[in-house]
C-alpha atoms as a PDB file:
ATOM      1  CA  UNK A   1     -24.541 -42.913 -31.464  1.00  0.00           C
ATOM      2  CA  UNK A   2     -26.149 -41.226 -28.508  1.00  0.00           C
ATOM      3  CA  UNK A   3     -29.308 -42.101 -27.039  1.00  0.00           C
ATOM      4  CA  UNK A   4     -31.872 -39.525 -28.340  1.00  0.00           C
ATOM      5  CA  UNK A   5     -35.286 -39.330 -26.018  1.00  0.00           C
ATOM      6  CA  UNK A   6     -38.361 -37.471 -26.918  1.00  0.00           C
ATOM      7  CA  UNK A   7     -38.973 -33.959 -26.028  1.00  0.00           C
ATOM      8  CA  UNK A   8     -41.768 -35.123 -23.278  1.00  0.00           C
ATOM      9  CA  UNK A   9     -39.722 -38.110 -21.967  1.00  0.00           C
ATOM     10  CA  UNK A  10     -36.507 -35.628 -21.220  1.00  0.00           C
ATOM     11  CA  UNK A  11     -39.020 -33.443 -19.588  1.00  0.00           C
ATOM     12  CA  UNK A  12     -40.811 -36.104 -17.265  1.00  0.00           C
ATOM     13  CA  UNK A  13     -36.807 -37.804 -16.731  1.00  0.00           C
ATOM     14  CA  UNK A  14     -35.758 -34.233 -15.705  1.00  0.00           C
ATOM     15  CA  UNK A  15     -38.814 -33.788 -12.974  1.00  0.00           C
ATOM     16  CA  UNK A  16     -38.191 -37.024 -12.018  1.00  0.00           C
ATOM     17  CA  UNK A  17     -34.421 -36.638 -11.013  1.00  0.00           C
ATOM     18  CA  UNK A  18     -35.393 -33.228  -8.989  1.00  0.00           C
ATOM     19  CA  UNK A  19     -37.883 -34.939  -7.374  1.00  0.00           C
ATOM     20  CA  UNK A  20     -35.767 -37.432  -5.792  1.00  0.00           C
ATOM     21  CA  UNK A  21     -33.199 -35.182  -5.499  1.00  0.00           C
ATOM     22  CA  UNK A  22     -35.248 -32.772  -3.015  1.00  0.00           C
ATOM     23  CA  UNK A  23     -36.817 -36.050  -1.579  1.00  0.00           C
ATOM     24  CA  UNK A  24     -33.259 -37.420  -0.774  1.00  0.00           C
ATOM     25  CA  UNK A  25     -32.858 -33.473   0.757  1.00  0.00           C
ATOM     26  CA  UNK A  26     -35.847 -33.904   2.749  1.00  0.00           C
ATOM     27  CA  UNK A  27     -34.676 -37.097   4.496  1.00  0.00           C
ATOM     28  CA  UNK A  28     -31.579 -36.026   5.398  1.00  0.00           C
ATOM     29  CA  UNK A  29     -32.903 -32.699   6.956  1.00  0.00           C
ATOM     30  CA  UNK A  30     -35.501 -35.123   8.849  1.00  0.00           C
ATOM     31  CA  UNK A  31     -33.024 -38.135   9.941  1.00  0.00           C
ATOM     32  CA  UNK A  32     -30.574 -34.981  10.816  1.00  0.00           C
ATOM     33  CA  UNK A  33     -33.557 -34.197  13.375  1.00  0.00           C
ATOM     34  CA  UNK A  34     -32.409 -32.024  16.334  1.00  0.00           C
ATOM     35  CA  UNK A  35     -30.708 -35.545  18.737  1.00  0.00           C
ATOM     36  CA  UNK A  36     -27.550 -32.891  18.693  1.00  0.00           C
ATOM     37  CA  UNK A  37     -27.368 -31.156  22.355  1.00  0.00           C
ATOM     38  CA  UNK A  38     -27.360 -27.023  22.059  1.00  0.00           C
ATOM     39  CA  UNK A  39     -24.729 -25.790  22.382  1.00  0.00           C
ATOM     40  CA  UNK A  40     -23.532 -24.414  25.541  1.00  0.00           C
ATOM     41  CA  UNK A  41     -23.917 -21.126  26.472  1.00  0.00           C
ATOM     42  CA  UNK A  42     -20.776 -18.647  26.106  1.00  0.00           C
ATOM     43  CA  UNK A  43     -20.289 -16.128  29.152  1.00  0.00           C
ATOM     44  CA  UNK A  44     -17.636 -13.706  29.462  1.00  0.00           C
ATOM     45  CA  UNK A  45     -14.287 -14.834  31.164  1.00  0.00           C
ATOM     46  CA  UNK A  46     -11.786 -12.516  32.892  1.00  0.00           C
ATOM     47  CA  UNK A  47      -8.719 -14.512  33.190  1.00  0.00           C
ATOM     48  CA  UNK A  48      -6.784 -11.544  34.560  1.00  0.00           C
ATOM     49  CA  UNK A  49      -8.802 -12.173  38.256  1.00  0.00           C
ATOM     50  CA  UNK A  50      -9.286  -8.567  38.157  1.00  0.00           C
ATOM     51  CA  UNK A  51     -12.449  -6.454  39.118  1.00  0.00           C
ATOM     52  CA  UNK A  52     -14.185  -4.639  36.075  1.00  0.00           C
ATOM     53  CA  UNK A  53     -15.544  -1.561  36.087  1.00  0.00           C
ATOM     54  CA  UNK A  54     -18.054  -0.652  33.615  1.00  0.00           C
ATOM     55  CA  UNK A  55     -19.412   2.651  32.181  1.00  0.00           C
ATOM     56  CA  UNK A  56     -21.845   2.978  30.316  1.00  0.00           C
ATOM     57  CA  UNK A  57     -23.983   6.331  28.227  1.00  0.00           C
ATOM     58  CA  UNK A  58     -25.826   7.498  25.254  1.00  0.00           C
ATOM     59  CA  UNK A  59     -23.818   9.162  23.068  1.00  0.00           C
ATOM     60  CA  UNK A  60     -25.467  12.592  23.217  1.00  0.00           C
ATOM     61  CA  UNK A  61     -24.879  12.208  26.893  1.00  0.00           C
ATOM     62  CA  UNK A  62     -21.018  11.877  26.244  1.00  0.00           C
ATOM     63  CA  UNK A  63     -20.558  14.283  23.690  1.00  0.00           C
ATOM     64  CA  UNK A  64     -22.931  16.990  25.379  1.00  0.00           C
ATOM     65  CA  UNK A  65     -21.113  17.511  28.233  1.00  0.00           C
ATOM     66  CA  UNK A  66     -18.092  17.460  30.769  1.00  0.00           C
ATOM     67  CA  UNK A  67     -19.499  15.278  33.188  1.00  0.00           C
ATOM     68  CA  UNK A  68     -18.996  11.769  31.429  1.00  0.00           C
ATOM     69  CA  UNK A  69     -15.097  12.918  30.720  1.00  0.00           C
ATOM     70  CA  UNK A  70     -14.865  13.310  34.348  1.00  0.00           C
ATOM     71  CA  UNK A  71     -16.446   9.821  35.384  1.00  0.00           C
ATOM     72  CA  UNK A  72     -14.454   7.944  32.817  1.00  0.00           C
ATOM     73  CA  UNK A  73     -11.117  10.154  33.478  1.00  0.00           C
ATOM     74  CA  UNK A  74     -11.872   9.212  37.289  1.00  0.00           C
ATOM     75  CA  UNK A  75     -12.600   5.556  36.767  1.00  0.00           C
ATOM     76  CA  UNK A  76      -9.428   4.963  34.253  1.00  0.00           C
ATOM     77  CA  UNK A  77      -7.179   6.716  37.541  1.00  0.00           C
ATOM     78  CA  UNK A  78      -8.631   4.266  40.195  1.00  0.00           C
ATOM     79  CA  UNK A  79      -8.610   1.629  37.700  1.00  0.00           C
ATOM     80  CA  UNK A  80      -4.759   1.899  37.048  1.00  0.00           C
ATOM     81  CA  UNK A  81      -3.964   2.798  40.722  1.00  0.00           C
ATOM     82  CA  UNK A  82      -6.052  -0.438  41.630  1.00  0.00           C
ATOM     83  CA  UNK A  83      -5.156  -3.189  38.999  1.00  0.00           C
ATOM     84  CA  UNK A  84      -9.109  -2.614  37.942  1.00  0.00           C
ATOM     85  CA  UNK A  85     -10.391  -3.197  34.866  1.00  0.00           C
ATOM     86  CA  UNK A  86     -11.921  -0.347  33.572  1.00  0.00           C
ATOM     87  CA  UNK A  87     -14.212  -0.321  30.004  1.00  0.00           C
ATOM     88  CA  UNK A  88     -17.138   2.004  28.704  1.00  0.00           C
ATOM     89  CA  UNK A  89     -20.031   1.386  26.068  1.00  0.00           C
ATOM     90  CA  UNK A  90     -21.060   4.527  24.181  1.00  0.00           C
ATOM     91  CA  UNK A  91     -24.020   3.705  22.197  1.00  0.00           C
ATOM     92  CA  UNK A  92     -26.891   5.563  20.577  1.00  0.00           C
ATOM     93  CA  UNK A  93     -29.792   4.953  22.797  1.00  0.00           C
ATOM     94  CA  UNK A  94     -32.843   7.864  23.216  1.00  0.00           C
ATOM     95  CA  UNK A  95     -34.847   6.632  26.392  1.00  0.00           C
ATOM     96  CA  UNK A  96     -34.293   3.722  29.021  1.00  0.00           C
ATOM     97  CA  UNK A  97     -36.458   1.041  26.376  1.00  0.00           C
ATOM     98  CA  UNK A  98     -33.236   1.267  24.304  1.00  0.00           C
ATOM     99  CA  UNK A  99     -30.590   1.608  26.697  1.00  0.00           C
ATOM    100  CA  UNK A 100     -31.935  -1.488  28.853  1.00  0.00           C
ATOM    101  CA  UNK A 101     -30.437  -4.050  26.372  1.00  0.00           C
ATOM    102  CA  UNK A 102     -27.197  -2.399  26.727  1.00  0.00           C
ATOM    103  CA  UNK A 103     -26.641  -2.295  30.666  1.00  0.00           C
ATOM    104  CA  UNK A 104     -28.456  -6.180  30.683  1.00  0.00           C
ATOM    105  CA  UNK A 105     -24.973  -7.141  27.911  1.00  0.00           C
ATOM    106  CA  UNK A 106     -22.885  -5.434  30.693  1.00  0.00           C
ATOM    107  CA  UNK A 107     -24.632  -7.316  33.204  1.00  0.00           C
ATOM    108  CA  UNK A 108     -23.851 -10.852  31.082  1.00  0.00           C
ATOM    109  CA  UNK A 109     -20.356  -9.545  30.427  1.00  0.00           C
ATOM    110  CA  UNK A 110     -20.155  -9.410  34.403  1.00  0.00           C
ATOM    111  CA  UNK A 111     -19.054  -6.421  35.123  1.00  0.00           C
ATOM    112  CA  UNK A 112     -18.665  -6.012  38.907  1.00  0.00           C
ATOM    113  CA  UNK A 113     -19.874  -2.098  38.952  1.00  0.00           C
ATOM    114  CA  UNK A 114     -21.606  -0.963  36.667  1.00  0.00           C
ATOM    115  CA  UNK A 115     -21.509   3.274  36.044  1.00  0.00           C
ATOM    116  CA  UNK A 116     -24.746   5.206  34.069  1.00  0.00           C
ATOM    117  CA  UNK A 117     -24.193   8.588  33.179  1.00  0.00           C
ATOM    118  CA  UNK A 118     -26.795  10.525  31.793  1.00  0.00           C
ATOM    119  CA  UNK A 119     -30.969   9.863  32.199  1.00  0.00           C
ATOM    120  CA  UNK A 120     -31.206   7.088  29.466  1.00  0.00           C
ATOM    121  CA  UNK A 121     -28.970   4.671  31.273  1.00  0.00           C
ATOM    122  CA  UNK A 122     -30.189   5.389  34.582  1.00  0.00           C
ATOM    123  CA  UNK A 123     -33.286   5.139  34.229  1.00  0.00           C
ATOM    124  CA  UNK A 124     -32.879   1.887  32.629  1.00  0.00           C
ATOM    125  CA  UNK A 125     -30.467   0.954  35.536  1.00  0.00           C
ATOM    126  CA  UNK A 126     -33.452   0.363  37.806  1.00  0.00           C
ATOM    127  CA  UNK A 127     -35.330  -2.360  36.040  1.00  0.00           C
ATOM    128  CA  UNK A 128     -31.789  -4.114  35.485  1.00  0.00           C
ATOM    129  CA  UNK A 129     -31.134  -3.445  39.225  1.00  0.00           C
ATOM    130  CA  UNK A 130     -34.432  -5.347  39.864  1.00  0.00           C
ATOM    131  CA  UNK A 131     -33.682  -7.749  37.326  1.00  0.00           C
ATOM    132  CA  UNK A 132     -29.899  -8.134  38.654  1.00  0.00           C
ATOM    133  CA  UNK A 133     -29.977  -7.655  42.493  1.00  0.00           C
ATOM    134  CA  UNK A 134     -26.430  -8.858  42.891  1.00  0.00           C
ATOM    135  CA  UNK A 135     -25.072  -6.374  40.582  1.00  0.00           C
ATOM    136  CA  UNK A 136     -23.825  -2.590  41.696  1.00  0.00           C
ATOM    137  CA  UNK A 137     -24.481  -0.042  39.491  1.00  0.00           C
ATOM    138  CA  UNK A 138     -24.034   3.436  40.319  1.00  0.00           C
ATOM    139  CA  UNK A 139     -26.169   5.822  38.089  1.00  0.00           C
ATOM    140  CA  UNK A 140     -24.675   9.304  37.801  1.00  0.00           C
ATOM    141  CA  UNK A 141     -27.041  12.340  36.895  1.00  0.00           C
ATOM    142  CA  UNK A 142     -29.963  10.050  35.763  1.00  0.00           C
ATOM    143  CA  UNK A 143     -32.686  11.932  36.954  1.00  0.00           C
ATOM    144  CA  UNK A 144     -33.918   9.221  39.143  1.00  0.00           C
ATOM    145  CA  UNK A 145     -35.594  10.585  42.417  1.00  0.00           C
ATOM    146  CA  UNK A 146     -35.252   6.984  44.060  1.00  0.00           C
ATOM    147  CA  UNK A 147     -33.852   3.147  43.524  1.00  0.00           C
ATOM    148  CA  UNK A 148     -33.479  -0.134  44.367  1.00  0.00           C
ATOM    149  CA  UNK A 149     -30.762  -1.010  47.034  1.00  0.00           C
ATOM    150  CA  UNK A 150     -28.274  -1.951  44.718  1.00  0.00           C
ATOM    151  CA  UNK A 151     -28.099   1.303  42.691  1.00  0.00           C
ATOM    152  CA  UNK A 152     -26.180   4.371  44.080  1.00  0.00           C
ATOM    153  CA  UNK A 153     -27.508   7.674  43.028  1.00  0.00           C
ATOM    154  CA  UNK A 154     -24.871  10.391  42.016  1.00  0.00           C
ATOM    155  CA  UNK A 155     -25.111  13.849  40.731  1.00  0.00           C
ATOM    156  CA  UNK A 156     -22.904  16.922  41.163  1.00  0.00           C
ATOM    157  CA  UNK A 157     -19.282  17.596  41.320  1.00  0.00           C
ATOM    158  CA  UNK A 158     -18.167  15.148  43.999  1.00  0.00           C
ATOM    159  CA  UNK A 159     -19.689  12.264  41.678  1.00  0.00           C
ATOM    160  CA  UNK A 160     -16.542  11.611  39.450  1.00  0.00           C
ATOM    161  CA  UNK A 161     -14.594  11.741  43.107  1.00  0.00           C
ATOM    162  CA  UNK A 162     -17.314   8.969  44.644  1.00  0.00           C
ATOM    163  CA  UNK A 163     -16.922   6.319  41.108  1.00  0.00           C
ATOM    164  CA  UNK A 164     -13.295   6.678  42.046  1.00  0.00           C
ATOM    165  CA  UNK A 165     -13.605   5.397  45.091  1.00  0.00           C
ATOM    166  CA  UNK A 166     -16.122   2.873  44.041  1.00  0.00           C
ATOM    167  CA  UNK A 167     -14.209   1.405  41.631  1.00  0.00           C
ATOM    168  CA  UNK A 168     -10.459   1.621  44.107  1.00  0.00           C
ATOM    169  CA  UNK A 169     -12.556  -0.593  46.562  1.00  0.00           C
ATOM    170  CA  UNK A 170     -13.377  -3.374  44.113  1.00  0.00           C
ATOM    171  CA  UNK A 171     -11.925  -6.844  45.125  1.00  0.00           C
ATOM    172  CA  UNK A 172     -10.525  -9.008  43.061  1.00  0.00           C
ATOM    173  CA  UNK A 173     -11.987 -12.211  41.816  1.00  0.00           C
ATOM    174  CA  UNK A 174     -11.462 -15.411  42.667  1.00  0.00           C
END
C-alpha cells in the first residue's frame, strides 16, 4: 500500500524539490563561470591566392539603371581574363548610415578593391576609407565632390572601362 501524504505536505515536498532543483541549476551556471577562452575570431580565407574584387550597391541603384550592368559586366571580363575573383552585394540600403555596415563586411571579408556604384555606397565609402586606409575602393557615380586617398572617384562612360583595369592589375596574394 502506497504511501499517502497530506494535501499540504505534497505541496511543501513539491516546492521543496524545485527549489533544489533550480539551486543545483544555479551552481552549475556559477561554477560553469566564464574560465573558457572566447572563441577566436573567424576571418574570411581565400585559399585560391587570388585577388577579389568586390562590388557593391543599393538595389534601386542596380535595378534603376545601366550603369551598375556595365561595372559588374566589366569587372566579371577582367576578372576571368585575370584569374580575379570577382563578387557583388546588392542590398537594400537608402543613405550611407545603412550602406556603411555593408562595405565595413566587405572590408572584413578582405576584399582587395572594393567598387560603389550609386550615392548610398559612396558616400559611405569615405568613412570606411578613413576607417580602412589600406583598402582601395573605387566609388562610381556617388556624388562625392572629394575623398580620402584611397578612394578613386568615377563617373561617366569611361568608368566601367577604368574598374576593368583596376581590377586586371590586381596581384595575387601571397
Amino acid at each position: 500500500m502506497p504511501l499517502r501524504l497530506p494535501s499540504r505536505h505534497r505541496r511543501a515536498l513539491l516546492a521543496a524539490a524545485v527549489g533544489a532543483a533550480a539551486a543545483a541549476v544555479a551552481v552549475g551556471f556559477a561554477l560553469s563561470g566564464d574560465d573558457e577562452p572566447a572563441a577566436p575570431a573567424v576571418h574570411a580565407n581565400d585559399v585560391s591566392k587570388r585577388a577579389t574584387a568586390c562590388l557593391a550597391a543599393d538595389s534601386a541603384t542596380a535595378s534603376g539603371g545601366e550603369l551598375f550592368g556595365q561595372v559588374w559586366s566589366a569587372m566579371q571580363t577582367a576578372g576571368a581574363r585575370n584569374d580575379r575573383n570577382v563578387q557583388q552585394l546588392v542590398v537594400p540600403a537608402a543613405g550611407a548610415e545603412q550602406a556603411g555596415p555593408y562595405l565595413s563586411g566587405l572590408v572584413a571579408q578582405r576584399c582587395d578593391l572594393i567598387v560603389t556604384v550609386g550615392a548610398p555606397f559612396g558616400q559611405a565609402s569615405s568613412t570606411v576609407a578613413q576607417a580602412s586606409p589600406a583598402v582601395r575602393l573605387t566609388a562610381v557615380d556617388s556624388t562625392l565632390g572629394s575623398a580620402p586617398a584611397n578612394v578613386t572617384l568615377l563617373a561617366g562612360a569611361d568608368a566601367a572601362g577604368r574598374v576593368a583595369e583596376q581590377v586586371g592589375g590586381l596581384q595575387p596574394k601571397k
